[in-house]
C-alpha atoms as a PDB file:
ATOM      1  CA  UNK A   1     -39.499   8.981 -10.929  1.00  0.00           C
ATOM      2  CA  UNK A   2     -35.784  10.276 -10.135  1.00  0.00           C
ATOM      3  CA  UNK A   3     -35.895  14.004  -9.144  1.00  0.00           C
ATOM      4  CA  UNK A   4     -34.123  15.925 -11.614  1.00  0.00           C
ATOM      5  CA  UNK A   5     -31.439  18.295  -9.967  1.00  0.00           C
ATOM      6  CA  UNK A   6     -31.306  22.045 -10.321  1.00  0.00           C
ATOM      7  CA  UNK A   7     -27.672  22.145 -11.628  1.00  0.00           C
ATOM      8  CA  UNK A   8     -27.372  26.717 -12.529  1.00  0.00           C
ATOM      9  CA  UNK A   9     -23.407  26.216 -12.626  1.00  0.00           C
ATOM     10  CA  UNK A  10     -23.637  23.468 -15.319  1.00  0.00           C
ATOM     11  CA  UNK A  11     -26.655  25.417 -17.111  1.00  0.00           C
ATOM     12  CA  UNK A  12     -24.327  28.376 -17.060  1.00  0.00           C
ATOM     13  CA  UNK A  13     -21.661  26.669 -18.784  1.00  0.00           C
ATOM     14  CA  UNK A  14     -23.564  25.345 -21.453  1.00  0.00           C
ATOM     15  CA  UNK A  15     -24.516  28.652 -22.247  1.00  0.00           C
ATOM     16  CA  UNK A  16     -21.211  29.867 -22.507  1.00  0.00           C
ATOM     17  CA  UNK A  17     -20.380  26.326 -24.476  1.00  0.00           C
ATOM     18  CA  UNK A  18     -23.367  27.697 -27.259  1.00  0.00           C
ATOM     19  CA  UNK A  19     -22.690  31.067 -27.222  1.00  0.00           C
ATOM     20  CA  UNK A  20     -19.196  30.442 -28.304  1.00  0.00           C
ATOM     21  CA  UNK A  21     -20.604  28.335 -30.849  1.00  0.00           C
ATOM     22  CA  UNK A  22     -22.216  31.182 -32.404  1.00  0.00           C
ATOM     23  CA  UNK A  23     -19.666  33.348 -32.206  1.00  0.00           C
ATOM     24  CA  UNK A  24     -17.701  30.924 -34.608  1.00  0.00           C
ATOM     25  CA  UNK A  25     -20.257  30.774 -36.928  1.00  0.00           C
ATOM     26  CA  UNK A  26     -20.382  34.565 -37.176  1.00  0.00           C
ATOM     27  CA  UNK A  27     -18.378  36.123 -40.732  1.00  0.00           C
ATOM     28  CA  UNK A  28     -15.581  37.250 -40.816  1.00  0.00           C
ATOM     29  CA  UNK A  29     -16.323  40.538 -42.085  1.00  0.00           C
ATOM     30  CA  UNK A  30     -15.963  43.804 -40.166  1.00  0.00           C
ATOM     31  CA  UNK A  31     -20.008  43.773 -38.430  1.00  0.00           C
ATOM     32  CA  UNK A  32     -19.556  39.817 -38.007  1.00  0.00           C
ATOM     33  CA  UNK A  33     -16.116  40.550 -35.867  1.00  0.00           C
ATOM     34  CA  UNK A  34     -16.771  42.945 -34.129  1.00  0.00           C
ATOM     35  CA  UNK A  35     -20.357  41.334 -32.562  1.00  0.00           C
ATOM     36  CA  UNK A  36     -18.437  38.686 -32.215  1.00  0.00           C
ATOM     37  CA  UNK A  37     -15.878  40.135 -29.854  1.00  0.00           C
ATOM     38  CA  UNK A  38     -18.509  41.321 -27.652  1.00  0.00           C
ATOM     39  CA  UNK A  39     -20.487  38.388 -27.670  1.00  0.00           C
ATOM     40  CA  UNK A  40     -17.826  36.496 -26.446  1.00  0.00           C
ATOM     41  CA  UNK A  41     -16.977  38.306 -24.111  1.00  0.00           C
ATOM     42  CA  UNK A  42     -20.330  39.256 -22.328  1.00  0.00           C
ATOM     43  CA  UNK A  43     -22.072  35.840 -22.912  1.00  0.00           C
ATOM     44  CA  UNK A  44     -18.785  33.722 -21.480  1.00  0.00           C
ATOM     45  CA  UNK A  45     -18.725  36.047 -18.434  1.00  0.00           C
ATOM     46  CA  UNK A  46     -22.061  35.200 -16.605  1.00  0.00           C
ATOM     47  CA  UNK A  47     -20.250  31.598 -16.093  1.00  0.00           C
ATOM     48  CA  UNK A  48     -16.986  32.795 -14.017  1.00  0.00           C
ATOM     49  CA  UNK A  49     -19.159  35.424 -12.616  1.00  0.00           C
ATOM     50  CA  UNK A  50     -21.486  32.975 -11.045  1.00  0.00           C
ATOM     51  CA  UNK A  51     -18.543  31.287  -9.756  1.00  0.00           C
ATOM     52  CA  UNK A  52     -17.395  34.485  -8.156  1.00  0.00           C
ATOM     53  CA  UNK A  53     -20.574  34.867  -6.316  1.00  0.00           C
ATOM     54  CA  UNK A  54     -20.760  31.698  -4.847  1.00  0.00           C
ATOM     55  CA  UNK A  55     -17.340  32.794  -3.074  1.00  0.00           C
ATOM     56  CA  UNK A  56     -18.471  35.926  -1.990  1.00  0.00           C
ATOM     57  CA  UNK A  57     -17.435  37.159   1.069  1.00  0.00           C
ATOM     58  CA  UNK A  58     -20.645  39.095   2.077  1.00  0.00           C
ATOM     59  CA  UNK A  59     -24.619  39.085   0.945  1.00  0.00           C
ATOM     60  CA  UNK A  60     -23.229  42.465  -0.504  1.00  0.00           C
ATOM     61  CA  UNK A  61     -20.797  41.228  -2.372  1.00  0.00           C
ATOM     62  CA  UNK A  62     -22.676  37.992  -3.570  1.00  0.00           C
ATOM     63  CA  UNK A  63     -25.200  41.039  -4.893  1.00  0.00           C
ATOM     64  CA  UNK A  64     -22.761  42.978  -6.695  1.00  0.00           C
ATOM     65  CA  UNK A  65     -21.178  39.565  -8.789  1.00  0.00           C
ATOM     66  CA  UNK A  66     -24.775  38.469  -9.238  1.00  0.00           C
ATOM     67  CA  UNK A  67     -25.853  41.988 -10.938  1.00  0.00           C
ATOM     68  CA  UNK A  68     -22.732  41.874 -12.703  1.00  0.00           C
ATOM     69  CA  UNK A  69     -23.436  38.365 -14.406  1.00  0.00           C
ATOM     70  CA  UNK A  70     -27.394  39.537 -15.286  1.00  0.00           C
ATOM     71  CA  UNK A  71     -25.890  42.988 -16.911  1.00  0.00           C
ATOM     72  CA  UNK A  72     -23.674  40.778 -19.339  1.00  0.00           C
ATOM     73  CA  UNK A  73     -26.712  38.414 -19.396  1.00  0.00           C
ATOM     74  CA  UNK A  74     -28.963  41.648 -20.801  1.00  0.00           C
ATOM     75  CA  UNK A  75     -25.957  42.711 -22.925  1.00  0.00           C
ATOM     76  CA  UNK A  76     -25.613  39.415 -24.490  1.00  0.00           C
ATOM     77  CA  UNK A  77     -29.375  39.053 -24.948  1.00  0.00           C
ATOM     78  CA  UNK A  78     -29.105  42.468 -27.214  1.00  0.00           C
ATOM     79  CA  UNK A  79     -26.137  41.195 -29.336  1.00  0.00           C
ATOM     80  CA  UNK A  80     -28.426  37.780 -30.178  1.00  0.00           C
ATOM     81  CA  UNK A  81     -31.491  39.756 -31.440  1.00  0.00           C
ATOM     82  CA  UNK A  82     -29.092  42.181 -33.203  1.00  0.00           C
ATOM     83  CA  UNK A  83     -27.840  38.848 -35.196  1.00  0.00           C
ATOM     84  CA  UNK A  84     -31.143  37.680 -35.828  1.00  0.00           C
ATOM     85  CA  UNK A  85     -32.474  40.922 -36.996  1.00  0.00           C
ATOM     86  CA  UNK A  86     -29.922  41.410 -39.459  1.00  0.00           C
ATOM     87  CA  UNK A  87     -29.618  37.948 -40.127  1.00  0.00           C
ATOM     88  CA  UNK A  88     -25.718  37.839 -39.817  1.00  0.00           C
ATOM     89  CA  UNK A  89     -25.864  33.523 -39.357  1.00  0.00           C
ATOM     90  CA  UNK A  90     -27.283  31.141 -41.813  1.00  0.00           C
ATOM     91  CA  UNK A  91     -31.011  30.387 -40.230  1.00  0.00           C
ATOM     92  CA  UNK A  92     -31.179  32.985 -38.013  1.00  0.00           C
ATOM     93  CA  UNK A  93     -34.541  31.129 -36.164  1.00  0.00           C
ATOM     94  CA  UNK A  94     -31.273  28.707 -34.477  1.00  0.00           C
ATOM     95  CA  UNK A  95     -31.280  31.920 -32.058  1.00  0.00           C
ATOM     96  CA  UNK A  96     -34.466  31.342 -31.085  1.00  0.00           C
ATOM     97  CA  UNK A  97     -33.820  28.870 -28.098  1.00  0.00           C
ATOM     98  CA  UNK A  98     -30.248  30.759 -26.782  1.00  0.00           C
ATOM     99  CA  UNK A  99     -32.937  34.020 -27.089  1.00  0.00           C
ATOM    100  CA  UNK A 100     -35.047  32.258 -24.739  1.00  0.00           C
ATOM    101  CA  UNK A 101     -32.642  31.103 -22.548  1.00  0.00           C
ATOM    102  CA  UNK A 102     -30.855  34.212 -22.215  1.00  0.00           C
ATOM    103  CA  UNK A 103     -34.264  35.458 -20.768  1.00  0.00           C
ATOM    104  CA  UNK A 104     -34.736  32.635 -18.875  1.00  0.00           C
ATOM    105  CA  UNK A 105     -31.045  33.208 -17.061  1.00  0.00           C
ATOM    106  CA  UNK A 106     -31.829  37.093 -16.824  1.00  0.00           C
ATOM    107  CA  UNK A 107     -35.030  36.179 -14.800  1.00  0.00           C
ATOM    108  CA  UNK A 108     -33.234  33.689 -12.237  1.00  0.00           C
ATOM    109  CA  UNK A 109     -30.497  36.363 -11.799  1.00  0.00           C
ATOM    110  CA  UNK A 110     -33.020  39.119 -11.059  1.00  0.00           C
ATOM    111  CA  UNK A 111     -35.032  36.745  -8.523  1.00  0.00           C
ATOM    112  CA  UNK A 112     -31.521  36.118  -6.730  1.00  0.00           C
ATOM    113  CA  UNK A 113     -30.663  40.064  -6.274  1.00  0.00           C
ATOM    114  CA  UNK A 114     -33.958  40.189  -5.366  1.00  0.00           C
ATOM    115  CA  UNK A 115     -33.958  37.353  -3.000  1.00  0.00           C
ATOM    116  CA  UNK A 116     -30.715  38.391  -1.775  1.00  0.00           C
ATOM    117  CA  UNK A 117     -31.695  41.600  -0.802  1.00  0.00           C
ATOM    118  CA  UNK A 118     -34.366  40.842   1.809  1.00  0.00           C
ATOM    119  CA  UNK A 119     -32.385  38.452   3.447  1.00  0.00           C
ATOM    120  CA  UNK A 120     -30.109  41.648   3.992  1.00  0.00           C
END
């Protein structure tokens, strides 16, 4: 049995490849553009942020990219509830798996700060 590889930059960009995906399939109204907007742009950011972190240039610096991707990670996790609560996509339930891993990404980024800061 092959060892399936831990891949969080690919992981990342699949999330930004779905949560774009949703973003299209948001109306076009004045609520649906406006969560849209936002949702773009805090659920695409974890993915370049990530990328900035891995070039960090100190543990401090790797810290402050990392806690920058989990606070658009905990931003983008409100927008997704707020779409399923007021049902603003056909089959609002669709959410349910991006929901859960939006949580799951907000836990590995909070285990990295926190790993990150005792190796300090």
């Amino acid at each position: 049995m092959k060892k399936q590889k831990y891949d969080l930059e690919q992981r990342l960009l699949e999330y930004s490849a779905r949560i774009i995906k949703v973003v299209e399939s948001l109306p076009p109204t004045r609520v649906g553009n406006h969560i849209a907007d936002q949702l773009l742009r805090c659920g695409t950011s974890p993915y370049p942020n990530h990328g900035e972190a891995q070039a960090a240039e100190s543990t401090k610096d790797f810290i402050h990219k990392i806690r920058i991707a989990l606070k658009e990670l905990r931003e983008a996790y409100r927008w997704l509830k707020l779409i399923k609560y007021i049902n603003l996509i056909n089959k609002p339930e669709r959410l349910d798996e991006l929901i859960d891993e939006t949580e799951q990404l907000i836990k590995i980024f909070v285990t990295s700060v926190k790993t990150a800061r005792s190796k300090k």
